[in-house]
C-alpha atoms as a PDB file:
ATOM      1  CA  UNK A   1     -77.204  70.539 162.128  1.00  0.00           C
ATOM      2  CA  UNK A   2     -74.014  72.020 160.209  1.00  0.00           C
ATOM      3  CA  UNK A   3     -71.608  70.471 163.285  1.00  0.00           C
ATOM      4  CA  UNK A   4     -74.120  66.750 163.798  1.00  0.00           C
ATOM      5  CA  UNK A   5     -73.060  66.784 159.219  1.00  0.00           C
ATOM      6  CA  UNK A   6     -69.527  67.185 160.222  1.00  0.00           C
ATOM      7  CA  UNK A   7     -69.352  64.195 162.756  1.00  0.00           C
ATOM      8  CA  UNK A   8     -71.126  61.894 160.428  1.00  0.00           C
ATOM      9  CA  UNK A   9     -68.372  62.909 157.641  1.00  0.00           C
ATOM     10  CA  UNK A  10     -65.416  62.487 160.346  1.00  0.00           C
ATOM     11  CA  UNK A  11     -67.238  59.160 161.180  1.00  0.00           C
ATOM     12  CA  UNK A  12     -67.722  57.843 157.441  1.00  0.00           C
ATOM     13  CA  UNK A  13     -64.315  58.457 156.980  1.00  0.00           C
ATOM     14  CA  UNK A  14     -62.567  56.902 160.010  1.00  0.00           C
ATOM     15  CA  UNK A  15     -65.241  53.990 159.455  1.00  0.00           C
ATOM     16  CA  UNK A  16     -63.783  53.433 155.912  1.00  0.00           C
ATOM     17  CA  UNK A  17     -60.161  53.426 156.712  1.00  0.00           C
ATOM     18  CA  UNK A  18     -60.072  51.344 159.821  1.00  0.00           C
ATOM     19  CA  UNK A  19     -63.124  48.882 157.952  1.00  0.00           C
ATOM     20  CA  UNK A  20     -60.338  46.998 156.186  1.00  0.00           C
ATOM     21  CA  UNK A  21     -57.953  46.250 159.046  1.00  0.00           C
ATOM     22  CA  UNK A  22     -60.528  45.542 161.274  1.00  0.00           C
ATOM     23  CA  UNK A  23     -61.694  42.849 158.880  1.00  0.00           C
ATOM     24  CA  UNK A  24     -58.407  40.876 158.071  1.00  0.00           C
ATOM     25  CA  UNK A  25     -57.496  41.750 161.485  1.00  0.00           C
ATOM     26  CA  UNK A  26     -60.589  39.666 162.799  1.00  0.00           C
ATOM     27  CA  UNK A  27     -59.663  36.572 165.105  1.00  0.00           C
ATOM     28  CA  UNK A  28     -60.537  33.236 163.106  1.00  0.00           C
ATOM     29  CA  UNK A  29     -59.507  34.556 160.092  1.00  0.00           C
ATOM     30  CA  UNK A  30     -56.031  33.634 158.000  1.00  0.00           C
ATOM     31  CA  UNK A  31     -55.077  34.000 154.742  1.00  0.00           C
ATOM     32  CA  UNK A  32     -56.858  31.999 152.661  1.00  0.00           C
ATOM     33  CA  UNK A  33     -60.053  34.896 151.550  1.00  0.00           C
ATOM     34  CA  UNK A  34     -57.886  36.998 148.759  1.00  0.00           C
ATOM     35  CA  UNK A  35     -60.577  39.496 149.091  1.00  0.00           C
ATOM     36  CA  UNK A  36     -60.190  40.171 152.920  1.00  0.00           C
ATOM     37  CA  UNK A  37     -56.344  39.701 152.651  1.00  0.00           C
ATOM     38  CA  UNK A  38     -56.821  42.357 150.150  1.00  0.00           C
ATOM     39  CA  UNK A  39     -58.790  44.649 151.671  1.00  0.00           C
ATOM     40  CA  UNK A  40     -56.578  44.951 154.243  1.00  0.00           C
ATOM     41  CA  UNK A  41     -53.141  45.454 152.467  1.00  0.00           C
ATOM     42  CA  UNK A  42     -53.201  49.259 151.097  1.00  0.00           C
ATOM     43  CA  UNK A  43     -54.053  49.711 155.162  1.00  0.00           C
ATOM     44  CA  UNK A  44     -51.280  47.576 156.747  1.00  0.00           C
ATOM     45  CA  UNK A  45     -47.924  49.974 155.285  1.00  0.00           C
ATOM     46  CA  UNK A  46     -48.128  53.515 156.741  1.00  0.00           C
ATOM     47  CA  UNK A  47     -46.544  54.240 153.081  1.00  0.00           C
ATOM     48  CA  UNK A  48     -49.983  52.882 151.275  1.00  0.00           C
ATOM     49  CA  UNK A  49     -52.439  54.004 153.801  1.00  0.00           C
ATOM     50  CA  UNK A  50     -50.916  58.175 153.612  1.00  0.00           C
ATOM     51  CA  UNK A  51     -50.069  57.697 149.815  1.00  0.00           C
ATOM     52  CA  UNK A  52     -53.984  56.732 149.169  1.00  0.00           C
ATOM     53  CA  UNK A  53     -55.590  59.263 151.457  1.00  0.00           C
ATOM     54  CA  UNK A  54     -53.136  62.020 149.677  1.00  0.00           C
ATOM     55  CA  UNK A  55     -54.816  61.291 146.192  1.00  0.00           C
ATOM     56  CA  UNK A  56     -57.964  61.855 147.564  1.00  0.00           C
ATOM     57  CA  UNK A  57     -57.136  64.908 149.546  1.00  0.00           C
ATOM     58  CA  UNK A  58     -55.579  66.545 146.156  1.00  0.00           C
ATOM     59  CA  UNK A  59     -58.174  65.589 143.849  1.00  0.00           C
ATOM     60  CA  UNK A  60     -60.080  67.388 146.495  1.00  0.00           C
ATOM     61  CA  UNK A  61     -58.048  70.590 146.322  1.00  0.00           C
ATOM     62  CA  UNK A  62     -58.186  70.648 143.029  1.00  0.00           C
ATOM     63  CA  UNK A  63     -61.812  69.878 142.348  1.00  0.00           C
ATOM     64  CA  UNK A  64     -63.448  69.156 138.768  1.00  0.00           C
ATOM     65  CA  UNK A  65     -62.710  66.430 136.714  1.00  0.00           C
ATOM     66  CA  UNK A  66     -59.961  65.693 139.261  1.00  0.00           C
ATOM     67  CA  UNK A  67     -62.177  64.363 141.883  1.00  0.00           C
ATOM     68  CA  UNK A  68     -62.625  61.306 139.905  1.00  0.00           C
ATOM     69  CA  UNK A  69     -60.061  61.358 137.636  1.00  0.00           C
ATOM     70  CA  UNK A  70     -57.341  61.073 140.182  1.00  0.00           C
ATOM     71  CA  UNK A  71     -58.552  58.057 141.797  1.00  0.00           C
ATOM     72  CA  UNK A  72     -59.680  56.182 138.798  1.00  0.00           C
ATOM     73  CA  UNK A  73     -55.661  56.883 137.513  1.00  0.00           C
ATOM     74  CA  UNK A  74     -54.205  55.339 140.866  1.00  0.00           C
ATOM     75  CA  UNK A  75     -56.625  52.835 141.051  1.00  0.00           C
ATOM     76  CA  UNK A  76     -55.998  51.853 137.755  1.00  0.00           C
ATOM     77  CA  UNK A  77     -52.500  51.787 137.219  1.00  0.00           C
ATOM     78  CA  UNK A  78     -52.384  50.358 140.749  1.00  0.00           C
ATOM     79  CA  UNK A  79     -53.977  46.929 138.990  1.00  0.00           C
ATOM     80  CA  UNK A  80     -51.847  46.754 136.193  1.00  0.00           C
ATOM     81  CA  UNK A  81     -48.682  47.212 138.567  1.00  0.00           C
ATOM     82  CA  UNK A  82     -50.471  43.937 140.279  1.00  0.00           C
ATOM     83  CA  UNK A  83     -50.771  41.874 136.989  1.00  0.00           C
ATOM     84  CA  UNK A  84     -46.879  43.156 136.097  1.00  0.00           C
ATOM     85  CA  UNK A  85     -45.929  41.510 139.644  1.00  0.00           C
ATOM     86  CA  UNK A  86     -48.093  38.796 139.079  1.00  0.00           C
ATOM     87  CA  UNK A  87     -46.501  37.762 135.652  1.00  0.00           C
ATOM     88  CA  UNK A  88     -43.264  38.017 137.189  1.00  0.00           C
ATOM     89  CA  UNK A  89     -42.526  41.547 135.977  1.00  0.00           C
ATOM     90  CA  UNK A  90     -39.873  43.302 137.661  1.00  0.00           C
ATOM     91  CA  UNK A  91     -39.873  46.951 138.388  1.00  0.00           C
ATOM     92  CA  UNK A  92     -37.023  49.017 138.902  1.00  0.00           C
ATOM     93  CA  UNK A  93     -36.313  50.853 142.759  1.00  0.00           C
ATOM     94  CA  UNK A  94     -40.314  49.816 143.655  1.00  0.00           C
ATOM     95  CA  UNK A  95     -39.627  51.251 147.308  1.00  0.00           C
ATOM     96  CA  UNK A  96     -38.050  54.429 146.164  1.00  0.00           C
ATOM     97  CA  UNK A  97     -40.770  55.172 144.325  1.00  0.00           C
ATOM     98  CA  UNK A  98     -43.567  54.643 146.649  1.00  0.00           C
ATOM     99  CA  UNK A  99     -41.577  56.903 149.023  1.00  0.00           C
ATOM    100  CA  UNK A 100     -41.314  59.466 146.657  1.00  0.00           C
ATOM    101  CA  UNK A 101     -44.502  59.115 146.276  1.00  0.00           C
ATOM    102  CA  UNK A 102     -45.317  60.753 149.465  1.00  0.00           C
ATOM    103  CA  UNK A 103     -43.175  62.881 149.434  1.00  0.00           C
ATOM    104  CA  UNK A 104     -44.439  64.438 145.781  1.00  0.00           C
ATOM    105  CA  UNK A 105     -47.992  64.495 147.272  1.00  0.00           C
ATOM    106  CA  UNK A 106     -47.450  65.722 150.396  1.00  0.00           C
ATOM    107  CA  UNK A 107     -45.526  68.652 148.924  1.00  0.00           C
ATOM    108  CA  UNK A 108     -48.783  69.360 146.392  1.00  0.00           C
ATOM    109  CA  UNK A 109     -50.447  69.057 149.716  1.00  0.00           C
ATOM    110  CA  UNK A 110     -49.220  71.426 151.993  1.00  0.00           C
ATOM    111  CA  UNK A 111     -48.302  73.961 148.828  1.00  0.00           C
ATOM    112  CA  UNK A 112     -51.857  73.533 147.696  1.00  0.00           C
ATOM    113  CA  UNK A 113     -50.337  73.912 144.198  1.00  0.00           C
ATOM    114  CA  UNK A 114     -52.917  72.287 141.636  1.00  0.00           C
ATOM    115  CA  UNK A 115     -51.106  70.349 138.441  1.00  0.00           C
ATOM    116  CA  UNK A 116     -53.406  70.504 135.787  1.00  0.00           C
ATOM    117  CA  UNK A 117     -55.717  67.628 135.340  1.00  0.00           C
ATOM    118  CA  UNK A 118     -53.601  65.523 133.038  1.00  0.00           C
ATOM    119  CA  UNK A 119     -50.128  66.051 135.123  1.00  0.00           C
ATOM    120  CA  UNK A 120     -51.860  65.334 137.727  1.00  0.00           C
ATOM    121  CA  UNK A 121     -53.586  62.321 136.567  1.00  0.00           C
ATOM    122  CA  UNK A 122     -50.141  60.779 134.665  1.00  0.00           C
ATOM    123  CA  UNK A 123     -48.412  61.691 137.971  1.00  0.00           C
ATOM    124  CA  UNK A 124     -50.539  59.526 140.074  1.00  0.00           C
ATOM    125  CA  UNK A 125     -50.928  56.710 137.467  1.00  0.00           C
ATOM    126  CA  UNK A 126     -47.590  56.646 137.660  1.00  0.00           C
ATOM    127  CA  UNK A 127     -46.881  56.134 141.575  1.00  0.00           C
ATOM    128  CA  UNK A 128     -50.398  53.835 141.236  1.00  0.00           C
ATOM    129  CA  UNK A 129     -48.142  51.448 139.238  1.00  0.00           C
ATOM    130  CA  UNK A 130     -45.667  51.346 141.338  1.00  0.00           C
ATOM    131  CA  UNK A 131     -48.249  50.593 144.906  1.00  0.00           C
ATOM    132  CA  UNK A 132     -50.042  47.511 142.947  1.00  0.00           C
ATOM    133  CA  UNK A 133     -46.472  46.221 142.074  1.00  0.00           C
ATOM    134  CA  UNK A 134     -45.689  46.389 146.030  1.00  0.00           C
ATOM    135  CA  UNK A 135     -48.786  44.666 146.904  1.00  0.00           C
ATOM    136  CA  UNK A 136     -49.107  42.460 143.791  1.00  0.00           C
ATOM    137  CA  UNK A 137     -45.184  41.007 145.328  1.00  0.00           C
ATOM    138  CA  UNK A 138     -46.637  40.486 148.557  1.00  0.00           C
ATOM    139  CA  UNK A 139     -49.278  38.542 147.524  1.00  0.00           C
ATOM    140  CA  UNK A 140     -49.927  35.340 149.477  1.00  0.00           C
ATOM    141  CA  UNK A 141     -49.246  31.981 147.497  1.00  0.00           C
ATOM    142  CA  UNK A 142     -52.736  30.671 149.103  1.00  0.00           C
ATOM    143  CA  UNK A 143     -54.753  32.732 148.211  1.00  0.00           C
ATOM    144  CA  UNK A 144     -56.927  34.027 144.762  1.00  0.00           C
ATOM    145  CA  UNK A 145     -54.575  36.701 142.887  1.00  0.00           C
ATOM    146  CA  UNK A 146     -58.136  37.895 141.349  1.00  0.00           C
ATOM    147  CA  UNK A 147     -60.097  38.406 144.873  1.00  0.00           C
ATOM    148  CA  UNK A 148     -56.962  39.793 146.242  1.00  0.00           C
ATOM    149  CA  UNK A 149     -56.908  42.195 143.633  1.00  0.00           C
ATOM    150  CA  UNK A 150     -60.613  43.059 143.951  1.00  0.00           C
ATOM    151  CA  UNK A 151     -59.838  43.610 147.518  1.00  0.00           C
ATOM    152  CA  UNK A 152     -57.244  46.153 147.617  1.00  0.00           C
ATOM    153  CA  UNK A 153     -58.669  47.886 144.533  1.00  0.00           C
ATOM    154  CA  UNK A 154     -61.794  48.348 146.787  1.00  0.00           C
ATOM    155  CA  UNK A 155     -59.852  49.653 149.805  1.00  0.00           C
ATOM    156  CA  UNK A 156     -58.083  51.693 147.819  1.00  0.00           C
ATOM    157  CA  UNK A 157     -60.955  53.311 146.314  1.00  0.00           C
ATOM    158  CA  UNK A 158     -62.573  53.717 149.514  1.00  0.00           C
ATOM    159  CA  UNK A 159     -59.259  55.277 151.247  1.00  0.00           C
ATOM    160  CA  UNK A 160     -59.636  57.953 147.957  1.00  0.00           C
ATOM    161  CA  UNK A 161     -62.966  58.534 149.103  1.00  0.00           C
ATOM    162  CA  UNK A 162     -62.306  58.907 152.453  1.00  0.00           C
ATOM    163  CA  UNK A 163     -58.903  61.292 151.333  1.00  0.00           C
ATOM    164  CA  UNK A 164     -62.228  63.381 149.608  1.00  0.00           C
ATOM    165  CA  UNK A 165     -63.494  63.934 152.319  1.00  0.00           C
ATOM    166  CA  UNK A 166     -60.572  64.985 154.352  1.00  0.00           C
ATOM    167  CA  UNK A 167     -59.812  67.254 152.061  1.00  0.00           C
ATOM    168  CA  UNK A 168     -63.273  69.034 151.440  1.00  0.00           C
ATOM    169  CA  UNK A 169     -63.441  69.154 155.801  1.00  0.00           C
ATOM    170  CA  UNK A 170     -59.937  70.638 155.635  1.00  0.00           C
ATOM    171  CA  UNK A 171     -61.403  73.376 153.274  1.00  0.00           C
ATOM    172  CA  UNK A 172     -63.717  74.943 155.974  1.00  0.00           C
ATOM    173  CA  UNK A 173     -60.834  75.084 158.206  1.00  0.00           C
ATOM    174  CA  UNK A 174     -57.807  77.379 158.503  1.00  0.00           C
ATOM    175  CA  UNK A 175     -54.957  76.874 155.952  1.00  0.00           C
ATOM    176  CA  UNK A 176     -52.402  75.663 158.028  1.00  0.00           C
ATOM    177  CA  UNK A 177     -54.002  72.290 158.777  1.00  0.00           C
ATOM    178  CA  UNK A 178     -53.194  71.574 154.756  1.00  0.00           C
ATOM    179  CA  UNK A 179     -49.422  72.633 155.408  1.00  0.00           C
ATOM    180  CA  UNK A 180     -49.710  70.027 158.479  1.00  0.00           C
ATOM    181  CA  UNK A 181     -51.125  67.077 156.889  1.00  0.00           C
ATOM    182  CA  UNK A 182     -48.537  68.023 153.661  1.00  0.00           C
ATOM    183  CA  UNK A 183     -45.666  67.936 156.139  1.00  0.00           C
ATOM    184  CA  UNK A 184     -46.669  64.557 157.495  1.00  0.00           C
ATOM    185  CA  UNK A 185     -46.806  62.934 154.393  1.00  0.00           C
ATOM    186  CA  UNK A 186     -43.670  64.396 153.388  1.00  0.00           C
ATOM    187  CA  UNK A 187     -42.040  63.634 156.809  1.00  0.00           C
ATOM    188  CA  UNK A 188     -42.907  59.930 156.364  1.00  0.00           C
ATOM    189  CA  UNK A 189     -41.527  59.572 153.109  1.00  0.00           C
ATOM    190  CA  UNK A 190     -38.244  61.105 154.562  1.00  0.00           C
ATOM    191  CA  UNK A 191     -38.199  58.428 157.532  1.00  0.00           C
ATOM    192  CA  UNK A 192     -39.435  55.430 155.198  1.00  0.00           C
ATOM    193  CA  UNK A 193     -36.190  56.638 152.962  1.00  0.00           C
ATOM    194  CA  UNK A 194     -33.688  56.904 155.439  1.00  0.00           C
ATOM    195  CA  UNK A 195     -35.005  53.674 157.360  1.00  0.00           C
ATOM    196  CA  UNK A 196     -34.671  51.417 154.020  1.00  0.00           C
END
């Protein structure tokens, strides 16, 4: 029963991260729903996609009030980088930042060192403002800057979720799958860095 539990929970979770892609991916669609455009962007970028999935899998490690305080920080801070892009607010070294950003979290990953709730919260807020400014820039002229939004606030809330329950399967298994996960994210922070 224990092992038929695990598939659903491997299943739930590949569901919600491929869901988006699939969706703005679909043949007969273009631009012009914000919402599916936007449910699709934090899955597009390798950088996004990891960088989501990482806050989940630490508010996991940690546990307590960071399960949901990490991803409503993110999410959060995510929009309001949107609306600063949107209103033609500039942010400085956007791209550094996001890389960092993996690298930071892949480090707490594979370390399995827990900040306490409130570093670890301002520390994600803080690389959440800098992903919504990235995807509020690449917005698409054509279509709703509101649906959009909605759209990559929901993916990005689901990619948490589905970063929860990577972590919490990881925890069942031996340690050095954490260290391996930890050293991908870092890895592709590293490459995205050297490559821009």
């Amino acid at each position: 029963m224990n092992m038929m539990h695990g598939n659903r929970s491997t299943a739930l979770v590949v569901a919600a991260i491929l869901l988006p892609s699939v969706a703005a991916a679909h043949p007969g669609h273009d631009v012009t729903s914000g919402l599916l455009y936007g449910l699709g962007h934090p899955v597009g970028g390798i950088d996004h996609l990891l960088a989501m999935l990482a806050v989940g899998v630490i508010a996991a490690q940690a546990g307590g009030r960071s399960l949901w305080m990490l991803p409503i920080a993110f999410v959060g801070m995510m929009l309001m980088g949107g609306l600063f892009a949107f209103s033609g607010i500039a942010l400085p070294m956007v791209e550094t930042a996001i890389q960092l950003s993996l690298i930071a979290f892949g480090v707490l990953i594979a370390m399995g060192f827990k900040l306490p709730v409130l570093s670890a919260s301002v520390l994600t807020a803080l690389f959440g403002l800098f992903h919504g400014h990235a995807h509020g820039m690449e917005h698409a002229a054509q279509v709703s800057a509101t649906s959009y939004m909605i759209g990559f606030a929901v993916s990005t809330a689901a990619l948490h979720l589905a970063g929860i329950g990577i972590g919490r399967r990881l925890q069942s298994m031996p340690a050095p799958l954490y260290k391996l996960l930890g050293g991908v994210t870092v890895s592709t922070g590293l490459a995205l860095a050297m490559l821009s």
